[in-house]
N, C-alpha and C. Protein backbone atom coordinates (compact mmCIF):
# COMPACT_ATOMS: atom_id res chain seq x y z
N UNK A 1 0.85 -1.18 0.00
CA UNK A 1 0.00 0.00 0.00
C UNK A 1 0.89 1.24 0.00
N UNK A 2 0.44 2.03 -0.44
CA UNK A 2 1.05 3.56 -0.90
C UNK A 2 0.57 4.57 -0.03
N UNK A 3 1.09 5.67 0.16
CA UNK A 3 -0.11 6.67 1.18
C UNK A 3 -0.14 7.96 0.38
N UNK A 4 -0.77 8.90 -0.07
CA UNK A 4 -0.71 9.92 -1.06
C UNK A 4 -1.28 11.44 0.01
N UNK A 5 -1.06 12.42 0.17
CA UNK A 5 -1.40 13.28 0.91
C UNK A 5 -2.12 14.05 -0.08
N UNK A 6 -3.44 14.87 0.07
CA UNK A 6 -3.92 15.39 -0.57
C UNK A 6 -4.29 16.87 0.45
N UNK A 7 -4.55 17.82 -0.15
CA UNK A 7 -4.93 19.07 0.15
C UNK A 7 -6.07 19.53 -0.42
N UNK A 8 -7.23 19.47 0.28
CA UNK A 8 -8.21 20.11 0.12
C UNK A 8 -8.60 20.77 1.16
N UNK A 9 -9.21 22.71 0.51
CA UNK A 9 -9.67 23.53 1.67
C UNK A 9 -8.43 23.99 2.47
N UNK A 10 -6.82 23.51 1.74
CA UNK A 10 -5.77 24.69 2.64
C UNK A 10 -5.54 23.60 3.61
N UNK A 11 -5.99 22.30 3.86
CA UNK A 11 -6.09 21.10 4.84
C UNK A 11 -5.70 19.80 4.23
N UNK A 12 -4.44 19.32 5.14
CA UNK A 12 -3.61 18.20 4.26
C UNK A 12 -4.67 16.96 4.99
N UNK A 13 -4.47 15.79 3.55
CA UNK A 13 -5.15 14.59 4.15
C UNK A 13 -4.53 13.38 3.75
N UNK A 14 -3.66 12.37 5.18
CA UNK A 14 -3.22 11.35 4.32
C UNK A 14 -4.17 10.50 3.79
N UNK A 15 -3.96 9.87 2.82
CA UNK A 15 -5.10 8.90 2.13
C UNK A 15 -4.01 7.43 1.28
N UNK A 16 -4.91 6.21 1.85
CA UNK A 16 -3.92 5.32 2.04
C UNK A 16 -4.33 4.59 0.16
N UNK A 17 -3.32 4.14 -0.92
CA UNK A 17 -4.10 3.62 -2.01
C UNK A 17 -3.14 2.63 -2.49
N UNK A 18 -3.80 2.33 -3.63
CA UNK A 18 -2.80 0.54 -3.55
C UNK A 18 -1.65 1.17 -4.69
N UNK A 19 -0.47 0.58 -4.72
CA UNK A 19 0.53 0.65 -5.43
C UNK A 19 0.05 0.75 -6.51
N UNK A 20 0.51 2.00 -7.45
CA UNK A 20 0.30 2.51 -8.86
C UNK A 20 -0.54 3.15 -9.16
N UNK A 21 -1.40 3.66 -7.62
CA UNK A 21 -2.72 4.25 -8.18
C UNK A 21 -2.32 5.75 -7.42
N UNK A 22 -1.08 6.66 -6.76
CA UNK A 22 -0.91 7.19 -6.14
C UNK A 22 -1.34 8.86 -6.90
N UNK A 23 -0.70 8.50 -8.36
CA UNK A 23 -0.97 9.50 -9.75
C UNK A 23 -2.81 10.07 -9.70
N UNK A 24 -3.48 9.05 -9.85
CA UNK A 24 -4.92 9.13 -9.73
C UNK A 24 -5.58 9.17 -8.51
N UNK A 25 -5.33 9.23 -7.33
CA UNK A 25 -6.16 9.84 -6.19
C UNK A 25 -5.35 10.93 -5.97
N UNK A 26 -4.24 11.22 -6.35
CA UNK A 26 -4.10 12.65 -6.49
C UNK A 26 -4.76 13.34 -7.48
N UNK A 27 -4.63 13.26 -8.27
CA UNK A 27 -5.88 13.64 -9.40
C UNK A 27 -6.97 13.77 -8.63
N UNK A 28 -7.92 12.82 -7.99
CA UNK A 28 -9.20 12.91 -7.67
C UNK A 28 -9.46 14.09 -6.36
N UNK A 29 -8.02 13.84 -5.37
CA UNK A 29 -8.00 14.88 -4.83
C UNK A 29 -8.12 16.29 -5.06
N UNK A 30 -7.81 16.66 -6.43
CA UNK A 30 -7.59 17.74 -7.04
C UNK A 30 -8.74 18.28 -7.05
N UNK A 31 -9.44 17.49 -7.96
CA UNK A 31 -10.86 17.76 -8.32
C UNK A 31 -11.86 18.05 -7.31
N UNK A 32 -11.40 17.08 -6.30
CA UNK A 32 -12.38 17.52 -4.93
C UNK A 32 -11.79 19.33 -4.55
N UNK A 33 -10.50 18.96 -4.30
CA UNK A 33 -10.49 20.36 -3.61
C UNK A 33 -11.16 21.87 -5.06
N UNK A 34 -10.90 21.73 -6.23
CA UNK A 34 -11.65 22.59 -7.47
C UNK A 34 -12.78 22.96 -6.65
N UNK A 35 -13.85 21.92 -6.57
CA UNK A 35 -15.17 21.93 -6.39
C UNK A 35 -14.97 22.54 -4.74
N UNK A 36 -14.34 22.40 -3.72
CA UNK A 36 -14.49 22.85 -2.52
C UNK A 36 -13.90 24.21 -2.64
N UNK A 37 -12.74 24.64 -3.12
CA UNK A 37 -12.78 26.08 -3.59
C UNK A 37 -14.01 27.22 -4.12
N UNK A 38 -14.59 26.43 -4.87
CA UNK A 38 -15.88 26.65 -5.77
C UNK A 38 -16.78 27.24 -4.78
N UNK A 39 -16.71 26.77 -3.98
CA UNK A 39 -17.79 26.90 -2.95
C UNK A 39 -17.32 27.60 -1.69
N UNK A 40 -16.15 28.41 -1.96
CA UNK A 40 -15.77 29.44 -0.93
C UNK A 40 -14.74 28.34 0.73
N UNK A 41 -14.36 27.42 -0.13
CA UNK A 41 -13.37 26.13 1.07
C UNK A 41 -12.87 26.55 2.12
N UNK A 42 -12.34 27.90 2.24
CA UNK A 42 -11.27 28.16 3.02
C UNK A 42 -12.19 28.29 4.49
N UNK A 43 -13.35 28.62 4.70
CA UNK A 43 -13.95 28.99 6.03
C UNK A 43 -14.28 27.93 6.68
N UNK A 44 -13.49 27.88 7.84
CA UNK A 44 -13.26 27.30 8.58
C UNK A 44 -15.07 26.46 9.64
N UNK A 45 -15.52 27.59 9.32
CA UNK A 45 -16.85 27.08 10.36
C UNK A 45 -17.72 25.83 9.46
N UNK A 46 -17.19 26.18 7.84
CA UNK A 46 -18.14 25.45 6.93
C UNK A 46 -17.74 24.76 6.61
N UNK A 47 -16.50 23.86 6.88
CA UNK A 47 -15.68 22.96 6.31
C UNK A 47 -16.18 21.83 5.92
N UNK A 48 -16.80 21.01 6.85
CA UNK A 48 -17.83 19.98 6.99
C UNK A 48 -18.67 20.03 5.39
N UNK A 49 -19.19 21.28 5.70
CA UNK A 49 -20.53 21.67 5.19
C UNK A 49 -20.23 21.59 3.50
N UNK A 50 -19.04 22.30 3.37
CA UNK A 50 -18.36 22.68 2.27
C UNK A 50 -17.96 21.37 1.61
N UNK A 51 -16.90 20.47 2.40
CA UNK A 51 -16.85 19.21 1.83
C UNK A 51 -18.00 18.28 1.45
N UNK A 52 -19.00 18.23 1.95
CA UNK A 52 -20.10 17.63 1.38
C UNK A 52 -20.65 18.40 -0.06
N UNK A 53 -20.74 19.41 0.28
CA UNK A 53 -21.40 19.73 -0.89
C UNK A 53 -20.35 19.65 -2.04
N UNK A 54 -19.03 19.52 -2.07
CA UNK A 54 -18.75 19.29 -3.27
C UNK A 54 -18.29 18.41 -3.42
N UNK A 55 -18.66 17.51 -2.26
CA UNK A 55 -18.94 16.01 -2.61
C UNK A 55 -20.09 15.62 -3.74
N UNK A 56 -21.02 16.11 -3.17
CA UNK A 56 -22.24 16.03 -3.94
C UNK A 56 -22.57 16.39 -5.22
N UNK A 57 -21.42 17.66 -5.80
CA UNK A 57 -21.32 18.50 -6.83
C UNK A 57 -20.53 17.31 -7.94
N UNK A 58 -19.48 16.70 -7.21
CA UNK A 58 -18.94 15.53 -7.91
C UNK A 58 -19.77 14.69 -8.27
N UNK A 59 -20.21 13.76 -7.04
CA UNK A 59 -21.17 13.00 -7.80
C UNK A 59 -22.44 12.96 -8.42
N UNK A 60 -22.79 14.55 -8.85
CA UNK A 60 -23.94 14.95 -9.79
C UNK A 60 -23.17 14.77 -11.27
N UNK A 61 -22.24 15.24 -10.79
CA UNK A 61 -21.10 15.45 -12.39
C UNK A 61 -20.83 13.61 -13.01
N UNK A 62 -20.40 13.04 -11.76
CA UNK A 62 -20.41 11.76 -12.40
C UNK A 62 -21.47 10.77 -12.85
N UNK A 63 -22.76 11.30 -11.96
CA UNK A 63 -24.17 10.65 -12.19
C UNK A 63 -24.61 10.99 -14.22
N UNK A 64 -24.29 12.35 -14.08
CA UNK A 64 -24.68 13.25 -16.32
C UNK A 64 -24.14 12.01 -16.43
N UNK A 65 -22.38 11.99 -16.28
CA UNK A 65 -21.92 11.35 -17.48
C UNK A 65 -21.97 9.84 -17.54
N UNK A 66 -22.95 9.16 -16.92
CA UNK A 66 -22.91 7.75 -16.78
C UNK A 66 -24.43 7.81 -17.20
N UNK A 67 -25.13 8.98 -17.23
CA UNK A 67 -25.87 8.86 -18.16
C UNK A 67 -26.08 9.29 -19.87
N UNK A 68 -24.77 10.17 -19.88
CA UNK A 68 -24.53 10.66 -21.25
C UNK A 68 -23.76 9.38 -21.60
N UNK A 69 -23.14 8.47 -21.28
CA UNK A 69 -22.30 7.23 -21.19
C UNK A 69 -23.28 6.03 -22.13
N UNK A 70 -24.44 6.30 -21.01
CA UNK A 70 -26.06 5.01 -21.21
C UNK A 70 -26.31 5.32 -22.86
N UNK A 71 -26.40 6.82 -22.18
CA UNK A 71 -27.06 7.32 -23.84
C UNK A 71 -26.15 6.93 -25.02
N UNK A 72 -25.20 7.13 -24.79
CA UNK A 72 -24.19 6.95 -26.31
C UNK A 72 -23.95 5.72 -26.01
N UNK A 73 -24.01 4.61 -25.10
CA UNK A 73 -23.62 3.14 -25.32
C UNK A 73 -25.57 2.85 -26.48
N UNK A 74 -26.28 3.37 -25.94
CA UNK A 74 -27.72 2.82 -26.87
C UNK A 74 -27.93 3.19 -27.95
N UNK A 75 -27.38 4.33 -28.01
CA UNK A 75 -27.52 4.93 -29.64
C UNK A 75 -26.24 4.09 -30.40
N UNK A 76 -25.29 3.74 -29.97
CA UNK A 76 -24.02 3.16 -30.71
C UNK A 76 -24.51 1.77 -31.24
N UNK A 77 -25.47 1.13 -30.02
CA UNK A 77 -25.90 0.02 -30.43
C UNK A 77 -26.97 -0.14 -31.68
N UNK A 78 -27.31 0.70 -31.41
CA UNK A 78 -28.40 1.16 -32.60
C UNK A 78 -27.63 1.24 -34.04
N UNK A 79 -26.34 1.92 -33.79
CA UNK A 79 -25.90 2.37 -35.03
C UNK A 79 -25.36 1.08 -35.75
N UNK A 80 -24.55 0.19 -34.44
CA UNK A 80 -24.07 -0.88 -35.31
C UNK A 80 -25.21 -2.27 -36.13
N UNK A 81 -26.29 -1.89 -35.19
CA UNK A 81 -27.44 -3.09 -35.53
C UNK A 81 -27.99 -2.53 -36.69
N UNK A 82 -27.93 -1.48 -37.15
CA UNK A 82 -28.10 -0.69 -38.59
C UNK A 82 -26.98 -1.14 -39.67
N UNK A 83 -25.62 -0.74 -39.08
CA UNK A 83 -24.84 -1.17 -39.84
C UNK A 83 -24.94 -2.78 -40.31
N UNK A 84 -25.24 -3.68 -39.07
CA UNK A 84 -25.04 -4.92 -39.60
C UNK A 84 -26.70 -5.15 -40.38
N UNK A 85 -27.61 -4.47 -40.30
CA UNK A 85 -28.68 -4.75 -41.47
C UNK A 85 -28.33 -4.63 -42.83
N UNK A 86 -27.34 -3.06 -42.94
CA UNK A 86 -27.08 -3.16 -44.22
C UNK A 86 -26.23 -3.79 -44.70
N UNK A 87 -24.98 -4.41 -44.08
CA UNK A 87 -23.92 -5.24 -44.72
C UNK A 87 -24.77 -6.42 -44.95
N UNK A 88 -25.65 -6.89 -44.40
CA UNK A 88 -26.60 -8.32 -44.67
C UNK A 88 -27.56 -8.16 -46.14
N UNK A 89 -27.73 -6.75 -45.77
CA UNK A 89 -28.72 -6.23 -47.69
C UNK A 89 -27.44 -6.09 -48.58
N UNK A 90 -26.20 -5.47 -48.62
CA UNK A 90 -24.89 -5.57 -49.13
C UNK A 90 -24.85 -7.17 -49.54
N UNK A 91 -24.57 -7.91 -48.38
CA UNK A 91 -24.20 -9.27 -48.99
C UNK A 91 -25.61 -9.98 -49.89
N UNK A 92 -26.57 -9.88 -49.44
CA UNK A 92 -27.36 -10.38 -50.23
C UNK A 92 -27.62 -9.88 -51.99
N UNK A 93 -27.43 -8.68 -52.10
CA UNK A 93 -27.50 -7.79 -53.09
C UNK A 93 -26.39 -8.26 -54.06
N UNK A 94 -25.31 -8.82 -53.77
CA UNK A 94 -24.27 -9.22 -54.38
C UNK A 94 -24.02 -10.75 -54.54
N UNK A 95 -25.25 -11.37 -54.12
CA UNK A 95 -25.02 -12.85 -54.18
C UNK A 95 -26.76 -12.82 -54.93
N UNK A 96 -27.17 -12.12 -55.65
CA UNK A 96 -27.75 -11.87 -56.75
C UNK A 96 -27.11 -11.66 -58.54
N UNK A 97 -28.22 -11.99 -59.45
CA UNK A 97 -27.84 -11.88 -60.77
C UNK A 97 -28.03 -10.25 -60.91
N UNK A 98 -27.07 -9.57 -61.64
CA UNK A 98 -27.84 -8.34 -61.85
C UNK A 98 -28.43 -8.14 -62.92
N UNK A 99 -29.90 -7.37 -62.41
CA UNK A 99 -31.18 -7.27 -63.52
C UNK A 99 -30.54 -5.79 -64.19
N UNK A 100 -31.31 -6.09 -65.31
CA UNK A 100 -31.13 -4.55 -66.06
C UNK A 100 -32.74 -3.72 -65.28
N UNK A 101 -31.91 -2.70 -65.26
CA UNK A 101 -32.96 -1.12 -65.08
C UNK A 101 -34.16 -1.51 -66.01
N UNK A 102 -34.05 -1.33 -67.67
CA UNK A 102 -34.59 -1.26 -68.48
C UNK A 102 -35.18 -2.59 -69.05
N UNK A 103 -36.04 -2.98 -69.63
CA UNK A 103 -36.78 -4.09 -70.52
C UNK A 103 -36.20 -3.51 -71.72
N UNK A 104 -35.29 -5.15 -72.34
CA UNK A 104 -34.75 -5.16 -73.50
C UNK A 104 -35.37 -4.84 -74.34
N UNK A 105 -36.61 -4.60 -74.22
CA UNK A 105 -37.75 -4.40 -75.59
C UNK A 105 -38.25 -2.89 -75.92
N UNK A 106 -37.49 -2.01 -74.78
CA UNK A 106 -37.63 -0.72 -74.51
C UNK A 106 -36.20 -0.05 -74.98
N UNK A 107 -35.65 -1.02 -75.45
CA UNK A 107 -34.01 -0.18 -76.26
C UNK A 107 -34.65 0.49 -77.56
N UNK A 108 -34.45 1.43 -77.82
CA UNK A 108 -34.73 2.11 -78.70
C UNK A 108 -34.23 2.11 -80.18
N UNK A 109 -32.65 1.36 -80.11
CA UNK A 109 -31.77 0.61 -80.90
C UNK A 109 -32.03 -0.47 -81.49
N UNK A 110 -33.28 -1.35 -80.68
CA UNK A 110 -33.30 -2.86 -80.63
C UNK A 110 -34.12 -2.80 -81.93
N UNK A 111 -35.10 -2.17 -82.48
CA UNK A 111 -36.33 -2.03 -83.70
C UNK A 111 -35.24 -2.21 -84.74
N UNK A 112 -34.72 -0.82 -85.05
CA UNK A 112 -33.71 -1.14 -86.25
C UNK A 112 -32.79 -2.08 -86.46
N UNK A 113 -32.22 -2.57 -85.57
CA UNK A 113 -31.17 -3.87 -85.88
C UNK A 113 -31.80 -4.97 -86.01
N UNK A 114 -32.97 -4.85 -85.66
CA UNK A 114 -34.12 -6.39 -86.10
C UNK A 114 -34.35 -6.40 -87.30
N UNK A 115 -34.67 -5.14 -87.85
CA UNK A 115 -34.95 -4.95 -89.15
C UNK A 115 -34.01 -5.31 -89.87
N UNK A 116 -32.43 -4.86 -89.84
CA UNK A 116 -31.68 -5.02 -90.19
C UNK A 116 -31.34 -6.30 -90.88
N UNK A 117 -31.37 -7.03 -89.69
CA UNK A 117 -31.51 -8.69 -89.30
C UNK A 117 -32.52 -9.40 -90.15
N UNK A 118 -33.50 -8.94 -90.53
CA UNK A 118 -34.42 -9.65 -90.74
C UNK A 118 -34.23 -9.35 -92.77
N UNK A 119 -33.76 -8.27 -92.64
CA UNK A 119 -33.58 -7.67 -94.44
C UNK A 119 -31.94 -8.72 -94.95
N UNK A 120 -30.91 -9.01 -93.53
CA UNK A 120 -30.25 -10.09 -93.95
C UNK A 120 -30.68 -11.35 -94.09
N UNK A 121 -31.72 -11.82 -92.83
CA UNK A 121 -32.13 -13.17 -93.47
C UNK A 121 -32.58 -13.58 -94.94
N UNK A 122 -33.45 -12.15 -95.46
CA UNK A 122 -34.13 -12.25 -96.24
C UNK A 122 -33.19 -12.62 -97.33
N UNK A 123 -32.09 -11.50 -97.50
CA UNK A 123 -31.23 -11.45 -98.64
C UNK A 123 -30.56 -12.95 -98.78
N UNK A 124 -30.60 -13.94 -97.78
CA UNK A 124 -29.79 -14.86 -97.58
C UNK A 124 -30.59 -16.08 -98.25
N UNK A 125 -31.97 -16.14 -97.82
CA UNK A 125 -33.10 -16.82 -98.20
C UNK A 125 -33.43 -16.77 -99.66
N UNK A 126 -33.31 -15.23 -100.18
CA UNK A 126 -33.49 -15.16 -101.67
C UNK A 126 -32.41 -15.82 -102.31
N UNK A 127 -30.80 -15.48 -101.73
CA UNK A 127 -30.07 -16.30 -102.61
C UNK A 127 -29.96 -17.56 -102.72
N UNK A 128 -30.43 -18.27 -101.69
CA UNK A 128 -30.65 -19.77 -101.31
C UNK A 128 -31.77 -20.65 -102.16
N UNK A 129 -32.39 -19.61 -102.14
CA UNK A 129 -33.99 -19.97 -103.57
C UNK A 129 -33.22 -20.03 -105.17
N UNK A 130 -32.94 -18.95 -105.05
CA UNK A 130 -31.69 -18.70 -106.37
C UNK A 130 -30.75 -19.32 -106.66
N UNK A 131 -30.33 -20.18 -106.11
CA UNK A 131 -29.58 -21.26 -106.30
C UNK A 131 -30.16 -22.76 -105.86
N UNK A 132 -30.80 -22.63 -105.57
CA UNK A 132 -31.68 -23.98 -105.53
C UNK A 132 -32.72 -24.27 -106.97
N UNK A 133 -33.20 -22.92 -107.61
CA UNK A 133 -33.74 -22.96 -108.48
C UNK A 133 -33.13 -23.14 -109.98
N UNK A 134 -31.13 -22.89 -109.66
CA UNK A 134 -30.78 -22.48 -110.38
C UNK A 134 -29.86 -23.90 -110.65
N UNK A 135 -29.91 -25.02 -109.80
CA UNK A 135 -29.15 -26.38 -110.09
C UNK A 135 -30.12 -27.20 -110.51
């Protein structure tokens, strides 16, 4: 065990903490004494009075953020159960054939090259008569 002295209110306090944590209850000390400053620390008649309340001032501060904490752990969850809907429409979307936008019969190109097609069969058919007629 470690012992860390802290000063809050102008008033030293030993405080006993486990090896490696001496950095961070000094820290926390800090913060206590902020908040007991805050609140006018130094008077002696209110000391008591004073340390509680920014006791209390702390743990209002830590109560928000364990609920700003809740809040962004539920919305995150939200975000990823979104994300994994769409990588599941992603994978499915890609373990599909892809359709055309358009009906092949709606190419605007497709009329004339039939025609085309169809003026070669023809030409092919006439010469095929034409030489069948012609042995």
């Amino acid at each position: 065990m470690s012992e860390v002295t802290l000063t809050v209110g102008g008033r030293e306090y030993a405080i006993a903490c486990a090896d490696g944590e001496e950095a961070h209850v000094k820290q926390l000390g800090e913060a206590i004494d902020a908040k007991f400053q805050q609140l006018g620390g130094n008077v002696s008649n209110k000391e008591a009075q004073n340390m509680l309340f920014a006791a209390l001032l702390l743990a209002d501060e830590a109560h928000e953020q364990r609920g700003t904490r809740d809040t962004l752990n539920r919305k995150l969850a939200t975000v990823e159960a979104e994300r994994d809907a769409l990588a599941d429409e992603v994978a499915r979307l890609r373990s599909e054939p892809p359709r055309s936008s358009t009906s092949l019969f709606d190419d605007p190109e497709l009329a004339p090259a039939l025609e085309r097609f169809a003026d070669l069969l023809e030409t092919c058919a006439d010469k095929l008569e034409s030489k069948a007629t012609n042995t």
